[in-house]
N, C-alpha and C. Protein backbone atom coordinates (compact mmCIF):
# COMPACT_ATOMS: atom_id res chain seq x y z
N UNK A 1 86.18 182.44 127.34
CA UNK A 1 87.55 182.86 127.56
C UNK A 1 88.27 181.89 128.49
N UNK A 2 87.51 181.44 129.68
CA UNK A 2 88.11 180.41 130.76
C UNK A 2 88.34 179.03 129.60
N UNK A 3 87.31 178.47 129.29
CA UNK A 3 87.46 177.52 128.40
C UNK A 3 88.71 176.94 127.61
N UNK A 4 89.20 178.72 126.97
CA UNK A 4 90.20 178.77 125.48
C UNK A 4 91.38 178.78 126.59
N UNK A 5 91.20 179.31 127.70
CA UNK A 5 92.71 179.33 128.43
C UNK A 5 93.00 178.23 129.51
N UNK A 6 91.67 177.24 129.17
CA UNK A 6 91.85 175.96 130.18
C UNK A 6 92.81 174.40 128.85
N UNK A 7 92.28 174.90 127.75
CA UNK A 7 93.09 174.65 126.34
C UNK A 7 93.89 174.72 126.14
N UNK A 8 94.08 175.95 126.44
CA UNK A 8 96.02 176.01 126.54
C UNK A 8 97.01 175.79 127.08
N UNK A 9 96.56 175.33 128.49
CA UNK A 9 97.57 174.60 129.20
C UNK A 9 97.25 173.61 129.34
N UNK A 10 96.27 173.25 128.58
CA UNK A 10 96.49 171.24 128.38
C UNK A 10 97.30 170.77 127.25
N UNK A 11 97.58 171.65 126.32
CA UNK A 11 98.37 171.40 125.21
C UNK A 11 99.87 170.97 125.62
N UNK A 12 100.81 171.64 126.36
CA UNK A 12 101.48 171.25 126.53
C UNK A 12 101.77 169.62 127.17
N UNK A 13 100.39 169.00 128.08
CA UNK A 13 100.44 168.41 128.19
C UNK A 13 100.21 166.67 127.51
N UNK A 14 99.45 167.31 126.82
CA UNK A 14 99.17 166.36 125.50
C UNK A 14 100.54 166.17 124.07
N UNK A 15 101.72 167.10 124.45
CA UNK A 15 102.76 166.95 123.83
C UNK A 15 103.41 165.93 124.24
N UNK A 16 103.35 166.42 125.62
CA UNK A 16 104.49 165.46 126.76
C UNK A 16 104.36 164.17 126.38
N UNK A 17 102.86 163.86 126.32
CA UNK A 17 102.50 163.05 126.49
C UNK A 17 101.98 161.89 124.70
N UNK A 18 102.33 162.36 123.62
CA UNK A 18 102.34 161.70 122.33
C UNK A 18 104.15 161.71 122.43
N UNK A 19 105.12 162.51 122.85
CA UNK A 19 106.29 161.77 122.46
C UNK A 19 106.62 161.17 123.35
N UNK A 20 106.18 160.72 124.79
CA UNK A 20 106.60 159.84 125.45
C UNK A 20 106.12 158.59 124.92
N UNK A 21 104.53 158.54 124.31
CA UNK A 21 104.10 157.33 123.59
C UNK A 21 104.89 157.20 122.27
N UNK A 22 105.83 158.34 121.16
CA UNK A 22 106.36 157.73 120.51
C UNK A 22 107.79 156.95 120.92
N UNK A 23 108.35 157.87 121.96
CA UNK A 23 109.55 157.32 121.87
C UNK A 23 109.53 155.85 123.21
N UNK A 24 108.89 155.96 124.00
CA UNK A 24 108.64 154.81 124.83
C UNK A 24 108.12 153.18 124.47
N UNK A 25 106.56 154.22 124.63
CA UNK A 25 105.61 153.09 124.41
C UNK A 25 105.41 152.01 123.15
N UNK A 26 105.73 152.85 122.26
CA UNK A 26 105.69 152.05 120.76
C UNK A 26 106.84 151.06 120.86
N UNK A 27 108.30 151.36 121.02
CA UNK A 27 109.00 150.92 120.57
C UNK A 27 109.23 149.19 121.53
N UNK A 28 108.53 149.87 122.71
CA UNK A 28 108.41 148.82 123.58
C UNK A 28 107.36 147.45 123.14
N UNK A 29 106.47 148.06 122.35
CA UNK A 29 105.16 146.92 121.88
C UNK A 29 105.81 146.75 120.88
N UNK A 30 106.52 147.29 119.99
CA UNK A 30 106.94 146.37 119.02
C UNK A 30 107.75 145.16 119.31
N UNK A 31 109.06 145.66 119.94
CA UNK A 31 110.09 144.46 120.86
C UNK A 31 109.18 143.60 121.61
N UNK A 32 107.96 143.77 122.59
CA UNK A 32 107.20 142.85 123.10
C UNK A 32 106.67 141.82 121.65
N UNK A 33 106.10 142.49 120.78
CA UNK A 33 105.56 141.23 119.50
C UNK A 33 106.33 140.18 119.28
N UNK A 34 107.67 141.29 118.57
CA UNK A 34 108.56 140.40 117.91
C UNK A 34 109.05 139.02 119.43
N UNK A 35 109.36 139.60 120.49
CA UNK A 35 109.64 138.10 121.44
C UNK A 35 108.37 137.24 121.55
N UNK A 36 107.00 137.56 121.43
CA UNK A 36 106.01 137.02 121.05
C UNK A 36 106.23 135.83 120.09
N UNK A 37 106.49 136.79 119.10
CA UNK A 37 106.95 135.82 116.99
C UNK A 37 108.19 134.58 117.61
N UNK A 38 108.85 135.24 118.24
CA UNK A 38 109.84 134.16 118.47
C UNK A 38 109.78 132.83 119.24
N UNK A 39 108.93 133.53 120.28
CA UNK A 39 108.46 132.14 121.30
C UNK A 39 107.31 131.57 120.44
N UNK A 40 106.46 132.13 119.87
CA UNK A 40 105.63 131.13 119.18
C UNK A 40 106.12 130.05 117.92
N UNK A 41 107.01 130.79 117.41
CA UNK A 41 107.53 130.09 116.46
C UNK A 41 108.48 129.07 116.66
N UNK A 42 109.14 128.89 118.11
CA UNK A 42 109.63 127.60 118.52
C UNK A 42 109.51 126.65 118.21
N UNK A 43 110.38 125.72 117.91
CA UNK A 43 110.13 123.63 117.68
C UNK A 43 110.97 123.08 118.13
N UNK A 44 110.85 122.37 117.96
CA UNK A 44 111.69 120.99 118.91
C UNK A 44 113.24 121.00 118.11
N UNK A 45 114.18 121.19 119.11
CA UNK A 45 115.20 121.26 118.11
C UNK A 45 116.15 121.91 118.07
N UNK A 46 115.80 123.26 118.41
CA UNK A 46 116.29 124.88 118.74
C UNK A 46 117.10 125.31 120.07
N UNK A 47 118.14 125.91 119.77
CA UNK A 47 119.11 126.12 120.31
C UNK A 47 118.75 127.58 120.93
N UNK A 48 118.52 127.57 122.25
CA UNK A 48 118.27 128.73 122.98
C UNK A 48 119.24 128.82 123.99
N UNK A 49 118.64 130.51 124.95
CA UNK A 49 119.37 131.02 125.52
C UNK A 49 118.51 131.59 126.80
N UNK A 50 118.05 130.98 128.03
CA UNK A 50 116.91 131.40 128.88
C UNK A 50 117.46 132.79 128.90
N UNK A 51 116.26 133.60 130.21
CA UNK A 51 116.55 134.95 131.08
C UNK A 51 117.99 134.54 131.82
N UNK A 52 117.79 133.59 132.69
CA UNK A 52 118.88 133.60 133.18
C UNK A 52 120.62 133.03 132.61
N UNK A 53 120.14 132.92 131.41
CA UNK A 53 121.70 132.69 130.88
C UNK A 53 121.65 131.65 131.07
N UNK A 54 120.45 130.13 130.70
CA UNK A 54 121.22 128.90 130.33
C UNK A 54 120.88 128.45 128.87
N UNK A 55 122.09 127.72 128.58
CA UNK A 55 121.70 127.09 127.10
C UNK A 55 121.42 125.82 126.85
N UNK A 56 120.73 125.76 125.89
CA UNK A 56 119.90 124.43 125.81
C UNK A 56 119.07 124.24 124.82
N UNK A 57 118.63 123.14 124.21
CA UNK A 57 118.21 122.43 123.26
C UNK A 57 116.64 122.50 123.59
N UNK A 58 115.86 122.74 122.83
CA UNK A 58 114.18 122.19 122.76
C UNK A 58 113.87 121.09 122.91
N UNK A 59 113.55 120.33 123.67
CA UNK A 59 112.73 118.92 123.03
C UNK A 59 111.56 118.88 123.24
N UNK A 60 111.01 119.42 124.04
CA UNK A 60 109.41 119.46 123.89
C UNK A 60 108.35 120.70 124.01
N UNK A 61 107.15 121.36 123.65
CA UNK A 61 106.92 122.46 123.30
C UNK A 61 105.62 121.89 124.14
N UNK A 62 105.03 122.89 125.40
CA UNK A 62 103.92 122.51 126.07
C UNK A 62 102.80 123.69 125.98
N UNK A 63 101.86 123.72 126.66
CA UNK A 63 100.88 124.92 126.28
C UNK A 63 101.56 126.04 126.85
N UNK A 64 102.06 126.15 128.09
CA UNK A 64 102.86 127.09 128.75
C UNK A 64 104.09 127.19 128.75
N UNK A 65 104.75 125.74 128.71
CA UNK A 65 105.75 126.02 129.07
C UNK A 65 107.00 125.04 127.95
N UNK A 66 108.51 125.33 127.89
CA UNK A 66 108.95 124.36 126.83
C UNK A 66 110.08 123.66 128.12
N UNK A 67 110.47 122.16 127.69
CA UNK A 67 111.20 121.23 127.84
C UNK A 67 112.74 121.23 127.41
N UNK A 68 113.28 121.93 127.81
CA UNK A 68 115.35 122.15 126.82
C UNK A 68 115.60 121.07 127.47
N UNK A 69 116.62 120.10 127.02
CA UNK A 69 117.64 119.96 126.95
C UNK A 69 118.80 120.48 127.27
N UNK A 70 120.04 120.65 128.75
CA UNK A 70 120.50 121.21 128.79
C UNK A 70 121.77 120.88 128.67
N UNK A 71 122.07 119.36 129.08
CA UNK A 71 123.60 118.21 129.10
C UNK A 71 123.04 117.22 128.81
N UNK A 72 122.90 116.34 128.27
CA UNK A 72 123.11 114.63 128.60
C UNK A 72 121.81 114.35 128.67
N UNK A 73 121.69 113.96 130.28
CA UNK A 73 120.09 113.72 130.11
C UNK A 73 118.96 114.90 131.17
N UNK A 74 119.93 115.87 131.32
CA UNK A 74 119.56 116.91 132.27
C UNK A 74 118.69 117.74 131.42
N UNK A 75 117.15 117.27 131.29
CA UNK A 75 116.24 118.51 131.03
C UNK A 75 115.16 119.38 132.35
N UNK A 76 115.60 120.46 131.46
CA UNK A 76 114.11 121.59 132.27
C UNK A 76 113.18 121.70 132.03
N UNK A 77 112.40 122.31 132.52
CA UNK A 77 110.82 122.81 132.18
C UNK A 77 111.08 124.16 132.63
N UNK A 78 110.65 125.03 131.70
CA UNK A 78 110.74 126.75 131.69
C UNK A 78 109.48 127.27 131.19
N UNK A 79 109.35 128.17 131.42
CA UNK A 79 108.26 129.25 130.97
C UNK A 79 108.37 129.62 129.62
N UNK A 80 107.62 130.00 128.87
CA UNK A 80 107.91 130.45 127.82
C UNK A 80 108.53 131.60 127.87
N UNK A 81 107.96 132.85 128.63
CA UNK A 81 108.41 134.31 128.87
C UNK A 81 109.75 134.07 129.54
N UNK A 82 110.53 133.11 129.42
CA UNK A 82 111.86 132.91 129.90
C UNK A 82 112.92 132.73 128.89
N UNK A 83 112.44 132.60 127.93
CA UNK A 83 113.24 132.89 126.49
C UNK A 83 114.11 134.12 126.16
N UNK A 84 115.05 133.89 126.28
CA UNK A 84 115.43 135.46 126.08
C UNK A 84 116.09 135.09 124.38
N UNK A 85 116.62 134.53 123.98
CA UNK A 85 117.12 134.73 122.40
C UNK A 85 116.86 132.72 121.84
N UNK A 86 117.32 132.99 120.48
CA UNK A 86 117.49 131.35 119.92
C UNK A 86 118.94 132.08 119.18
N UNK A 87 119.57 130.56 119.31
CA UNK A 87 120.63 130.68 118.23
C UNK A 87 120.73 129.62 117.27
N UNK A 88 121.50 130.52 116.25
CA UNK A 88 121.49 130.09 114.98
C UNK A 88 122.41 128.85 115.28
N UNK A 89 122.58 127.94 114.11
CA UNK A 89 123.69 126.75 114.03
C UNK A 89 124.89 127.30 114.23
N UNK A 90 125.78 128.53 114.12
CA UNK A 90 126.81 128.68 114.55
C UNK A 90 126.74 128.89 115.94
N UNK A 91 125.96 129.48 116.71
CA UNK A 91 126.21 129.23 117.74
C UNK A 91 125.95 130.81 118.22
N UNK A 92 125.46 131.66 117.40
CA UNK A 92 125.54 132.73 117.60
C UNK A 92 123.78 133.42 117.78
N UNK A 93 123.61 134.88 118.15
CA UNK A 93 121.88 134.93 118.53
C UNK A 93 121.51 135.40 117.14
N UNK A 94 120.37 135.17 116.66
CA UNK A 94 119.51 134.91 115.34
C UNK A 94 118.46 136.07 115.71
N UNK A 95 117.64 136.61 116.81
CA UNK A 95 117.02 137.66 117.32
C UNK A 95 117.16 138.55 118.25
């Protein structure tokens, strides 16, 4: 009887706790992949948009980290996890 009524108030908690993993957790690992797909799929070339809002050109792709192009002859070295979008040839975000 203790058992069946130690059951029953774990249920509620095991509710709480599958729609916080649907509506949270999932949607969060998916958006983590897809910026995954995107930074891996980088090349030399590509018109991005860091975390902090600068724009700039690819020119070189390193184990960690990529090389933009940002003016002239002003390049960076960034992180990869510093990617926040790429844009398309108009000029606009593509992800």
């Amino acid at each position: 009887m203790q058992n069946q009524n130690m059951l029953v108030q774990l249920i509620p908690f095991v509710v709480i706790f599958g729609i916080f993993y649907l509506l949270i957790i999932m949607p969060a690992r998916k958006k983590q992949k897809q910026h995954q797909n995107m930074i891996s799929s980088l090349k030399g070339g590509e018109r991005i948009i860091t975390a902090g809002g600068v724009y700039g050109t690819v020119t070189r792709v390193m184990d960690d980290r990529f090389e933009i192009q940002v003016d002239g002859n002003t390049k960076l070295q960034i992180t990869k996890s510093s990617i926040s979008s790429v844009l398309e040839v108009g000029g606009e975000k593509s992800r």
